[in-house]
PDB file of N, CA and C in Angstrom:
ATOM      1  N   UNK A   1      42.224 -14.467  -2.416  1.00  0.00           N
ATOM      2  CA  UNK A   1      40.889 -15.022  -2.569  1.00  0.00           C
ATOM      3  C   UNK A   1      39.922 -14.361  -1.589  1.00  0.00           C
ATOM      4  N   UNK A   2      40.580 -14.153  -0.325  1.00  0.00           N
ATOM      5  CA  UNK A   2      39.488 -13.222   0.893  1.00  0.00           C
ATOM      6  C   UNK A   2      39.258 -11.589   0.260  1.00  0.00           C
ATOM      7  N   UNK A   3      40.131 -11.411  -0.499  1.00  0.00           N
ATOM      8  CA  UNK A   3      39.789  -9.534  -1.092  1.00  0.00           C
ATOM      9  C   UNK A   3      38.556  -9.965  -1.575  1.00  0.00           C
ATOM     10  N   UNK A   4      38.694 -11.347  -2.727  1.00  0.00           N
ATOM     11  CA  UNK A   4      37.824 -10.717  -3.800  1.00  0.00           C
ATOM     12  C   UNK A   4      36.402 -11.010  -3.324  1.00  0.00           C
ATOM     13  N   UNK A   5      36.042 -11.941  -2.458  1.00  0.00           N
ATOM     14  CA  UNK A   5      34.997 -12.497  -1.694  1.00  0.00           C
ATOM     15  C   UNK A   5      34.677 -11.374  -0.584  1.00  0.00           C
ATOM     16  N   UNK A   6      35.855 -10.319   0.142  1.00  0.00           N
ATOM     17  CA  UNK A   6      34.992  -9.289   0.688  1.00  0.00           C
ATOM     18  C   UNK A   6      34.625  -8.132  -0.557  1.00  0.00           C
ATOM     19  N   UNK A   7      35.354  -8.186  -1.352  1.00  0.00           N
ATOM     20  CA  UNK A   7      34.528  -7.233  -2.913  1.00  0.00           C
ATOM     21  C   UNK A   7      33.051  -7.416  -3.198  1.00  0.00           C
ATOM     22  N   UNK A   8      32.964  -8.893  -3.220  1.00  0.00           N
ATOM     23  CA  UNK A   8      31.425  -9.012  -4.081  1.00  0.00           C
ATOM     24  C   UNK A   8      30.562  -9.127  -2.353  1.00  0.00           C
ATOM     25  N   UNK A   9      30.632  -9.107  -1.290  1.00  0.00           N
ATOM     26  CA  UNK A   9      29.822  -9.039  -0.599  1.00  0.00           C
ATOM     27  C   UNK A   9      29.982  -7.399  -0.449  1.00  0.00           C
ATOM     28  N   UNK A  10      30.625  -6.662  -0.660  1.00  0.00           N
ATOM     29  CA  UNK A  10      30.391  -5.061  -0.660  1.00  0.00           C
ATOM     30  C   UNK A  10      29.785  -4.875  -1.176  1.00  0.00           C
ATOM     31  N   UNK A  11      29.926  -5.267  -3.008  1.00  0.00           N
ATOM     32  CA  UNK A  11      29.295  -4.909  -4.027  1.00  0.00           C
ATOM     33  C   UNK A  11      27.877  -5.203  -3.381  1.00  0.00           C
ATOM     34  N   UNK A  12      27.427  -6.754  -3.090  1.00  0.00           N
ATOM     35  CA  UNK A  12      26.368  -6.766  -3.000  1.00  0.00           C
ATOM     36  C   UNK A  12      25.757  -6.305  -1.736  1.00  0.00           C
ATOM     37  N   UNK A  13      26.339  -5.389  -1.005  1.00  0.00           N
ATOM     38  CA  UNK A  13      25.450  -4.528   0.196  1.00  0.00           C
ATOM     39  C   UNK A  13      25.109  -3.668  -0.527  1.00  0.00           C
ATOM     40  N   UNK A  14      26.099  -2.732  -1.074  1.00  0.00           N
ATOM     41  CA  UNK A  14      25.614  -1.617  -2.048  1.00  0.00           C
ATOM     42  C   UNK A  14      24.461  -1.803  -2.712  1.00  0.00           C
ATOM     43  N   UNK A  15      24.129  -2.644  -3.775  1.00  0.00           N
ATOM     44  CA  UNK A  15      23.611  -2.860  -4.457  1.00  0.00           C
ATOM     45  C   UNK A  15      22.147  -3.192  -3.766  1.00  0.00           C
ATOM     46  N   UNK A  16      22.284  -3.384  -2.348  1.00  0.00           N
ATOM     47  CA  UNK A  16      21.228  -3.873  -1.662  1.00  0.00           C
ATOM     48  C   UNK A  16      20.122  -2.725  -1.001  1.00  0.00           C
ATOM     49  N   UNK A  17      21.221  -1.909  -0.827  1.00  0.00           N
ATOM     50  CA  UNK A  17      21.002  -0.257  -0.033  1.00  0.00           C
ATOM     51  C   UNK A  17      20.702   0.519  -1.321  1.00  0.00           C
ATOM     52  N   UNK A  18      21.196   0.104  -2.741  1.00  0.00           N
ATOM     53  CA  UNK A  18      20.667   1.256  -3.325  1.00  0.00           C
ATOM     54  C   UNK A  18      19.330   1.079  -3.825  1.00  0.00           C
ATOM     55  N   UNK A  19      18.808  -0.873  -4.597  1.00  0.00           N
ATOM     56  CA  UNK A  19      17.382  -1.263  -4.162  1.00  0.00           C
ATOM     57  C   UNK A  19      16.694  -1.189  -3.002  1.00  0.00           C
ATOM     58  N   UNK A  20      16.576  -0.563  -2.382  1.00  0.00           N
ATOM     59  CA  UNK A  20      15.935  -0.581  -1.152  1.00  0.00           C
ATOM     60  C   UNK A  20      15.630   0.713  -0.594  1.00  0.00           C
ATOM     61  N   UNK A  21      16.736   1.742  -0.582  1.00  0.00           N
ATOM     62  CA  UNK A  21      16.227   2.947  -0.454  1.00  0.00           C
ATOM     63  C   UNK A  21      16.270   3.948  -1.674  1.00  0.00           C
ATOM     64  N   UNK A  22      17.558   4.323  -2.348  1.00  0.00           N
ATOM     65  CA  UNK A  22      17.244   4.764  -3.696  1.00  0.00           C
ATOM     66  C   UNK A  22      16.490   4.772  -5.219  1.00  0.00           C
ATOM     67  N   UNK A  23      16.229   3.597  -5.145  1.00  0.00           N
ATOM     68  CA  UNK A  23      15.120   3.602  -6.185  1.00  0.00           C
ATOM     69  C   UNK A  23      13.931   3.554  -6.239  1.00  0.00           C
ATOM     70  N   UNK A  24      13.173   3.381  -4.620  1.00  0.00           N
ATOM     71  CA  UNK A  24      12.169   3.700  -4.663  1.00  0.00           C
ATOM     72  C   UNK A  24      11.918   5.095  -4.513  1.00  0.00           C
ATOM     73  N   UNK A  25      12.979   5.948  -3.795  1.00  0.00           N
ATOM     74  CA  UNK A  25      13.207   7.542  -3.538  1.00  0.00           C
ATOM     75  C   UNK A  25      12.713   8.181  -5.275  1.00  0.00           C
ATOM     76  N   UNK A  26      13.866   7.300  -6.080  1.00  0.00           N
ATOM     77  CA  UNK A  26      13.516   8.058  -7.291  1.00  0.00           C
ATOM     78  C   UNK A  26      12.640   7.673  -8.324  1.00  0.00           C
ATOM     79  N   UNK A  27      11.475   7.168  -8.080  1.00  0.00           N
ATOM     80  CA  UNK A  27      10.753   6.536  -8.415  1.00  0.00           C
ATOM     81  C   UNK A  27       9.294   7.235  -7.613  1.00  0.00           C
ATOM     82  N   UNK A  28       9.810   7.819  -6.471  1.00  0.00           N
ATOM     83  CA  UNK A  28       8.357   8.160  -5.918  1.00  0.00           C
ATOM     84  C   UNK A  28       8.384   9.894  -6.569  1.00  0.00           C
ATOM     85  N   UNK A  29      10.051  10.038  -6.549  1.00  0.00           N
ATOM     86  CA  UNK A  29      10.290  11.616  -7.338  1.00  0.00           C
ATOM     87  C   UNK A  29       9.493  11.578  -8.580  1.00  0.00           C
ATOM     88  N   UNK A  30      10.014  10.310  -9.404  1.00  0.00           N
ATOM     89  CA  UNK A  30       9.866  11.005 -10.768  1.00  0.00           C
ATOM     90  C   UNK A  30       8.096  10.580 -11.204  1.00  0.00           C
ATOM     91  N   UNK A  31       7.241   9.761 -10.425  1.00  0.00           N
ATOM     92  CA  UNK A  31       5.739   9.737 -10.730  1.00  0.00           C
ATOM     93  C   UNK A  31       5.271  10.803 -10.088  1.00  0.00           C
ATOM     94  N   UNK A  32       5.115  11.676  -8.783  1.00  0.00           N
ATOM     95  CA  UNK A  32       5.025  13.348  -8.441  1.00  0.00           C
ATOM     96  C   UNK A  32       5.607  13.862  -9.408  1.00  0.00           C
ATOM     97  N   UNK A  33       6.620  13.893 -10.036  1.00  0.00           N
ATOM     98  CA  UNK A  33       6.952  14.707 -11.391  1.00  0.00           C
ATOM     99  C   UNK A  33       6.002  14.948 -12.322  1.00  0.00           C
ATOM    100  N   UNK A  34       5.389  13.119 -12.565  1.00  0.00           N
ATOM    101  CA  UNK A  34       4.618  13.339 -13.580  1.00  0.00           C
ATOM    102  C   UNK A  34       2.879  13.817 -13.484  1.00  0.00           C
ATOM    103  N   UNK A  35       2.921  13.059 -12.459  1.00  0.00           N
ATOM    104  CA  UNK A  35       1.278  13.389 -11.498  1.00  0.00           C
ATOM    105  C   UNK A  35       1.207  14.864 -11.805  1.00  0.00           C
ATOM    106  N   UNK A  36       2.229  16.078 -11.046  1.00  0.00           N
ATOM    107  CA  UNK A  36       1.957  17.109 -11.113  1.00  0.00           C
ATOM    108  C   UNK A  36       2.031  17.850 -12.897  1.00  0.00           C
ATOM    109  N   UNK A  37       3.014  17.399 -13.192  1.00  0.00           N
ATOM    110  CA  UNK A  37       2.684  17.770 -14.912  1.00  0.00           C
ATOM    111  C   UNK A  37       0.954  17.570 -15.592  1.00  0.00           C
ATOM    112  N   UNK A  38       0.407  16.075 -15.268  1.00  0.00           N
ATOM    113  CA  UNK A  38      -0.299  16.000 -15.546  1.00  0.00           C
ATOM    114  C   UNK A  38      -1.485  16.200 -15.491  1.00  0.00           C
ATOM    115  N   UNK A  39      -1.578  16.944 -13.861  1.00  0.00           N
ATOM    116  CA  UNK A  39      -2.683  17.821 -13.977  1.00  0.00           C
ATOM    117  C   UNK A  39      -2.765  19.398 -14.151  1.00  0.00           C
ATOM    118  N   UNK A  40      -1.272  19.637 -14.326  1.00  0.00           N
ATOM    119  CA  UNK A  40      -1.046  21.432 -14.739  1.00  0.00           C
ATOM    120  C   UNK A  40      -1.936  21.035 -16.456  1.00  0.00           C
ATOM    121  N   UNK A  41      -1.744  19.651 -17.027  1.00  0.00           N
ATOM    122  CA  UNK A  41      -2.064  19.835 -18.016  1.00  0.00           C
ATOM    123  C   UNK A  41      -3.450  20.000 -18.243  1.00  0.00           C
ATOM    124  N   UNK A  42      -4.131  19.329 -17.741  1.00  0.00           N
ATOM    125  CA  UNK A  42      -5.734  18.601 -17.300  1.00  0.00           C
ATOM    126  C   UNK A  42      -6.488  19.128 -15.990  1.00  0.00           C
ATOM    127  N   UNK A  43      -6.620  20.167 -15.796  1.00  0.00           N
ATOM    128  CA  UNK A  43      -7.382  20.924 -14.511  1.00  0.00           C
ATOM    129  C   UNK A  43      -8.707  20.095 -13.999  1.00  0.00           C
ATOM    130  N   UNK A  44      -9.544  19.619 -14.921  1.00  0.00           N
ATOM    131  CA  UNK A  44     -10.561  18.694 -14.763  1.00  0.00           C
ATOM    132  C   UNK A  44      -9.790  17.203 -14.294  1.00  0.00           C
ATOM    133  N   UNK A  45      -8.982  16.449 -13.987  1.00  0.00           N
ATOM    134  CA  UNK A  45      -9.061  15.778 -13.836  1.00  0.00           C
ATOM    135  C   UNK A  45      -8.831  15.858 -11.980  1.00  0.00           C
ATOM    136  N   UNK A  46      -7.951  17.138 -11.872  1.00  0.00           N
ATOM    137  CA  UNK A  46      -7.438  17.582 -10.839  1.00  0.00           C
ATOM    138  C   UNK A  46      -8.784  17.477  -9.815  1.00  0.00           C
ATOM    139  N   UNK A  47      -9.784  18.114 -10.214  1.00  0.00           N
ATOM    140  CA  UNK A  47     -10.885  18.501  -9.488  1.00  0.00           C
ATOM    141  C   UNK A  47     -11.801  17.446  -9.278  1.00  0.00           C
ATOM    142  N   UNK A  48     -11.682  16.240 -10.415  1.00  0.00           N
ATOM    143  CA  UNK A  48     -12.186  15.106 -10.021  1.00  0.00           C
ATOM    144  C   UNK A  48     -11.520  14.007  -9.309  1.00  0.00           C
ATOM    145  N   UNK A  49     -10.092  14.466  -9.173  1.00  0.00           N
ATOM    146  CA  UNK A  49      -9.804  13.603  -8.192  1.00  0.00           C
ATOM    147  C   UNK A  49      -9.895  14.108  -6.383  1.00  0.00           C
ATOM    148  N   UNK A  50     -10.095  15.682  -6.717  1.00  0.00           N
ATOM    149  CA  UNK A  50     -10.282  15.681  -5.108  1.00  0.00           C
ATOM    150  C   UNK A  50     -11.526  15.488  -4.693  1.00  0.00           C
ATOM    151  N   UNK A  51     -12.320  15.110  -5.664  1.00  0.00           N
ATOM    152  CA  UNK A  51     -13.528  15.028  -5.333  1.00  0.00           C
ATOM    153  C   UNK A  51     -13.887  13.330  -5.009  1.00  0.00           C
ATOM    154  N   UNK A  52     -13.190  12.416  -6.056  1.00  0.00           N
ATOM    155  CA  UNK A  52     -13.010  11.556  -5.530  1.00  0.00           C
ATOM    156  C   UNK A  52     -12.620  10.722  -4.151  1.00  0.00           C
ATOM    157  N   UNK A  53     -11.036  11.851  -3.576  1.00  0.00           N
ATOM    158  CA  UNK A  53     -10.988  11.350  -2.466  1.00  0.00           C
ATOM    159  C   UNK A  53     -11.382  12.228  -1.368  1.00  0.00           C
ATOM    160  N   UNK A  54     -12.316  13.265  -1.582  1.00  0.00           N
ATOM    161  CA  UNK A  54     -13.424  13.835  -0.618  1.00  0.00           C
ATOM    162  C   UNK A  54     -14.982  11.996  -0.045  1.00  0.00           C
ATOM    163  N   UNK A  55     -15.308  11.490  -1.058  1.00  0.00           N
ATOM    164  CA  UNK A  55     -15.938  10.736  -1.452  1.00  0.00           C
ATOM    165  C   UNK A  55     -15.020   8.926  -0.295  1.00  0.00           C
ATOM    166  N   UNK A  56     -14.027   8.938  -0.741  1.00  0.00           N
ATOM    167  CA  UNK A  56     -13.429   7.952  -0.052  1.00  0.00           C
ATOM    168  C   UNK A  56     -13.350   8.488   1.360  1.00  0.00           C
ATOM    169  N   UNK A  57     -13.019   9.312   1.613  1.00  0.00           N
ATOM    170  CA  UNK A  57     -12.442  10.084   3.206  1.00  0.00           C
ATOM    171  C   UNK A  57     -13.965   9.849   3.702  1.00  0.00           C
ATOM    172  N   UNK A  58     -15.161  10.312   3.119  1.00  0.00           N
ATOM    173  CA  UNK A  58     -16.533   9.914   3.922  1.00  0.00           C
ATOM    174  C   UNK A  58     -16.720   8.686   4.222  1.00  0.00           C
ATOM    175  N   UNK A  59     -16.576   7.632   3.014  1.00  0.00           N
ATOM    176  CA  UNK A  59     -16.856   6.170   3.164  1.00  0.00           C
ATOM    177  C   UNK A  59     -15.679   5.497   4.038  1.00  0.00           C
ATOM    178  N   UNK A  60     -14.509   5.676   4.336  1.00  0.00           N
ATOM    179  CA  UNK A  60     -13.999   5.446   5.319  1.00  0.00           C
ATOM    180  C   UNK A  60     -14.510   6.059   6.843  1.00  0.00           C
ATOM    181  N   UNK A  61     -15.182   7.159   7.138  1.00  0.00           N
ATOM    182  CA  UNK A  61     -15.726   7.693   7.942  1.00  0.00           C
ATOM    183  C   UNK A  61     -16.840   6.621   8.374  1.00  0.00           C
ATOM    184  N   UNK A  62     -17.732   6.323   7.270  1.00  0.00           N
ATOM    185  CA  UNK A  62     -19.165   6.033   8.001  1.00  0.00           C
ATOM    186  C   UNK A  62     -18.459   4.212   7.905  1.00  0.00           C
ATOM    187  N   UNK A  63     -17.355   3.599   7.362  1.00  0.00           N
ATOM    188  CA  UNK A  63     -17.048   2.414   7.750  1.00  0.00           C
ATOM    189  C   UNK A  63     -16.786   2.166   8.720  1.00  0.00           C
ATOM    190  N   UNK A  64     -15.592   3.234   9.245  1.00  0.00           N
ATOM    191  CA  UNK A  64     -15.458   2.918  10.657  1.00  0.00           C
ATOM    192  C   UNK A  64     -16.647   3.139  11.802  1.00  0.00           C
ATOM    193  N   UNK A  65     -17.735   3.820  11.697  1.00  0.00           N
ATOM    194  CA  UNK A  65     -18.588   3.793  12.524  1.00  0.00           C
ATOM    195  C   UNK A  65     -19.779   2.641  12.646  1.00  0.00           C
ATOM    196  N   UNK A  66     -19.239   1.918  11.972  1.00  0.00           N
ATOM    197  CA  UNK A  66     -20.575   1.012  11.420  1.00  0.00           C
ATOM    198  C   UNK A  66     -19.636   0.027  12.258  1.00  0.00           C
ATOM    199  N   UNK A  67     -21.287  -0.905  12.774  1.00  0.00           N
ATOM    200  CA  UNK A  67     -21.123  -2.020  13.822  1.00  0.00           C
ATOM    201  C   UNK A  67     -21.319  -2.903  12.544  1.00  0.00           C
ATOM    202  N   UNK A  68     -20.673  -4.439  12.575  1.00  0.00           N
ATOM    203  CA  UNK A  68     -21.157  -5.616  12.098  1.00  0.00           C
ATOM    204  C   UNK A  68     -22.753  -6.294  12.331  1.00  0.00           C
ATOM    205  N   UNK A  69     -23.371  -6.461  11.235  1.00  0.00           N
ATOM    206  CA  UNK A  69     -24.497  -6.937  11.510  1.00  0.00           C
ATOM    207  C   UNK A  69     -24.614  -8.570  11.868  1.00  0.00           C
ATOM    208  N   UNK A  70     -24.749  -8.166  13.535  1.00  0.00           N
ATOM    209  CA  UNK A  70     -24.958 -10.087  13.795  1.00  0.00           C
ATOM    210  C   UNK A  70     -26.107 -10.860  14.036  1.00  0.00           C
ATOM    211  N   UNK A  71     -27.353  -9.840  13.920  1.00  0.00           N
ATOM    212  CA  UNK A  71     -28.538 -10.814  13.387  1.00  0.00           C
ATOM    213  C   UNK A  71     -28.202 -12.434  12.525  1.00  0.00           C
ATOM    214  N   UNK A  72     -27.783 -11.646  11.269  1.00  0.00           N
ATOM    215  CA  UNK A  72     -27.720 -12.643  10.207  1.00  0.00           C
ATOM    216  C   UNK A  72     -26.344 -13.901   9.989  1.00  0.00           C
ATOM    217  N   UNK A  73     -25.766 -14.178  11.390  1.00  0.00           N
ATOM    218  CA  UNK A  73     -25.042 -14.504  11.306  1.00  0.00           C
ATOM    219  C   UNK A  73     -25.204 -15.940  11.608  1.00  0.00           C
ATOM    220  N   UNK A  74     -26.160 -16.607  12.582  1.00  0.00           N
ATOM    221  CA  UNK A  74     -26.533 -17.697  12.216  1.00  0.00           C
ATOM    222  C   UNK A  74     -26.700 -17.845  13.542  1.00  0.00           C
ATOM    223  N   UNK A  75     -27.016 -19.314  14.032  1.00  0.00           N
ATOM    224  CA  UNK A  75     -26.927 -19.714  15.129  1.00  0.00           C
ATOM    225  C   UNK A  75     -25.791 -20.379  15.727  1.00  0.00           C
ATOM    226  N   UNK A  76     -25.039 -20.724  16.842  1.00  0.00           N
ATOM    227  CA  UNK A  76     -24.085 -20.906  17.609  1.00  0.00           C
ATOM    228  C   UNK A  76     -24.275 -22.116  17.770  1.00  0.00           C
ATOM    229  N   UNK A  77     -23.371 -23.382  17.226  1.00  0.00           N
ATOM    230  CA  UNK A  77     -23.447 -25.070  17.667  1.00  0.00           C
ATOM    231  C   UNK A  77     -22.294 -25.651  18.142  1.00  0.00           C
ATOM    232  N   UNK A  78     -22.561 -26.243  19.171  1.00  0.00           N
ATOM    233  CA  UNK A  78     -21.040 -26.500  19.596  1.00  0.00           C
ATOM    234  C   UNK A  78     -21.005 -28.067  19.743  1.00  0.00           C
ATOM    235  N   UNK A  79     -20.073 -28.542  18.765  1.00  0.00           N
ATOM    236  CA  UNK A  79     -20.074 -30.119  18.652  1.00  0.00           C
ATOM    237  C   UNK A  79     -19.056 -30.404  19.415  1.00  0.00           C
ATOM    238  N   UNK A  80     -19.408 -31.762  19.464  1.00  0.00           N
ATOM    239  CA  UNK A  80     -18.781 -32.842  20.782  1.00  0.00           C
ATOM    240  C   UNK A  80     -18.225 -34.009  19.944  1.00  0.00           C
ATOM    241  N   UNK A  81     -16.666 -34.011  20.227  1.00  0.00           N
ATOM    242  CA  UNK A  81     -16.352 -35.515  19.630  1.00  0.00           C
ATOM    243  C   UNK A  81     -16.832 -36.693  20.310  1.00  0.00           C
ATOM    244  N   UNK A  82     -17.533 -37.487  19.572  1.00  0.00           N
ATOM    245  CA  UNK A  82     -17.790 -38.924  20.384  1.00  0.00           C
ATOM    246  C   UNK A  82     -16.975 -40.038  19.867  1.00  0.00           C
ATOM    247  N   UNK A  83     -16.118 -40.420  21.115  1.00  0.00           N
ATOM    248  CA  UNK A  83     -15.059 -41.621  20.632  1.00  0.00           C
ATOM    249  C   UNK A  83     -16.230 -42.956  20.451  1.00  0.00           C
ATOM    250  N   UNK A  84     -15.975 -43.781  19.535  1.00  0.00           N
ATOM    251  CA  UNK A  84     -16.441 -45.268  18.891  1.00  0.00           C
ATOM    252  C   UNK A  84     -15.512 -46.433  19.821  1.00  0.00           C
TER     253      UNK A  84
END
């Protein structure tokens, strides 16, 4: 009865290690598979996507330089419990 109970906790390490690192491995392979097929097919889309993330790489640029605007943030009240 202890074999077969250390069997299925093997099984299920395996099974744990191969969700966890192997299928996302081949899964990140086989969409770069297709990504790159699909723009050998489509050259225009290629060029609009680096242009796209030319476009994000700026707006992350001028986000991080930007302060929060605290004009509009209101005024500061600080309440007091009053016991009855």
């Amino acid at each position: 009865m202890l074999r077969v109970i250390a069997i299925f906790i093997l099984i299920y390490l395996i099974f744990r290690v191969v969700i966890t690192f192997i299928v996302p491995w081949i899964a990140r392979w086989y969409l770069n598979r297709f990504k790159k097929r699909f723009y050998r097919d489509n050259p225009w889309a290629a060029e609009a996507e680096a242009k796209r993330k030319a476009q994000y790489r700026k707006y992350q640029e001028s986000q991080k330089n930007r302060k929060p605007d605290t004009d509009q943030l209101g005024e500061y009240v600080d309440y007091e419990e009053i016991d009855d």
